[in-house]
Protein backbone atom coordinates (compact mmCIF):
# COMPACT_ATOMS: atom_id res chain seq x y z
CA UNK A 1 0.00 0.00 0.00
CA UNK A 2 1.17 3.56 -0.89
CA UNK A 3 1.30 7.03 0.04
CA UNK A 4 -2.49 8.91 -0.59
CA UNK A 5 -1.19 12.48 -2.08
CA UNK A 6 -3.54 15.64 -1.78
CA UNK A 7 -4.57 17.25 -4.75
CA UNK A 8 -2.01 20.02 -4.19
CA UNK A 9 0.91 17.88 -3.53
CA UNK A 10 0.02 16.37 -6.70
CA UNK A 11 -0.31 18.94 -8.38
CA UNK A 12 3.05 19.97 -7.21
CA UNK A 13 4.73 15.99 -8.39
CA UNK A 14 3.60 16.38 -11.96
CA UNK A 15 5.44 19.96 -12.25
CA UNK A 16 9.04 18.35 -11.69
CA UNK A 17 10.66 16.58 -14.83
CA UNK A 18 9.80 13.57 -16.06
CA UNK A 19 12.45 11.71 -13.89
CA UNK A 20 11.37 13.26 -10.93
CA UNK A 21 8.09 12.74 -11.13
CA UNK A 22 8.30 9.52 -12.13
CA UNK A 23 10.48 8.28 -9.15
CA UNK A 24 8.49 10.46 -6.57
CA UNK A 25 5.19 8.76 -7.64
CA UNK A 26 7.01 5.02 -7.89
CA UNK A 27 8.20 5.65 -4.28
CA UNK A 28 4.44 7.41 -2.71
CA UNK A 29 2.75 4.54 -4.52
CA UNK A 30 5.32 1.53 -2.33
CA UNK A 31 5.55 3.17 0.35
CA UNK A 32 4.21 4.94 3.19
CA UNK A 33 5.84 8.10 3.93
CA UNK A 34 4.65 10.53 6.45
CA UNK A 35 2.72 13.75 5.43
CA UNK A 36 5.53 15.60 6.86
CA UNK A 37 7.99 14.09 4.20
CA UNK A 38 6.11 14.42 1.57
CA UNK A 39 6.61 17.84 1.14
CA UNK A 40 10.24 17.84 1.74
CA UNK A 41 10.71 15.28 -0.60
CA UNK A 42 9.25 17.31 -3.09
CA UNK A 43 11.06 20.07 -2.46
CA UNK A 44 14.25 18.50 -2.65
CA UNK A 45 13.41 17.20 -6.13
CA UNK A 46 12.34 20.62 -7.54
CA UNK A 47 15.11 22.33 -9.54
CA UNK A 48 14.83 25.09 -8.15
CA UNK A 49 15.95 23.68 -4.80
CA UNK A 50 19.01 21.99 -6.18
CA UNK A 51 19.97 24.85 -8.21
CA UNK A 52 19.77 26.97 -5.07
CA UNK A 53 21.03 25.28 -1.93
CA UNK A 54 23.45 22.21 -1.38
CA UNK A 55 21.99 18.88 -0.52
CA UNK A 56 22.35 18.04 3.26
CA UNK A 57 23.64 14.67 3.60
């Protein structure tokens, strides 16, 4: 069972490239990932975010 999105965070998924949004909605739809993390880990997929700020490890 997977991840349930909200519209908006949905929204937000099918902005990022195809490779992004294709991995993001592989992972939400195996596993369960708090509500928390989901926006974070949209975030850190956006370009804009990588472009901008270095990756914490």
């Amino acid at each position: 069972m997977g991840t349930p999105l909200k519209p908006t965070d949905f929204a937000r998924v099918m902005m990022l490239s195809t490779a992004a949004r294709a991995d993001l909605l592989e992972f939400f739809g195996s596993t369960l990932v708090q509500p928390s993390e989901i926006n974070q880990l949209i975030t850190q997929m956006s370009p804009e975010h990588s472009l901008s700020a270095p990756r914490q490890n």
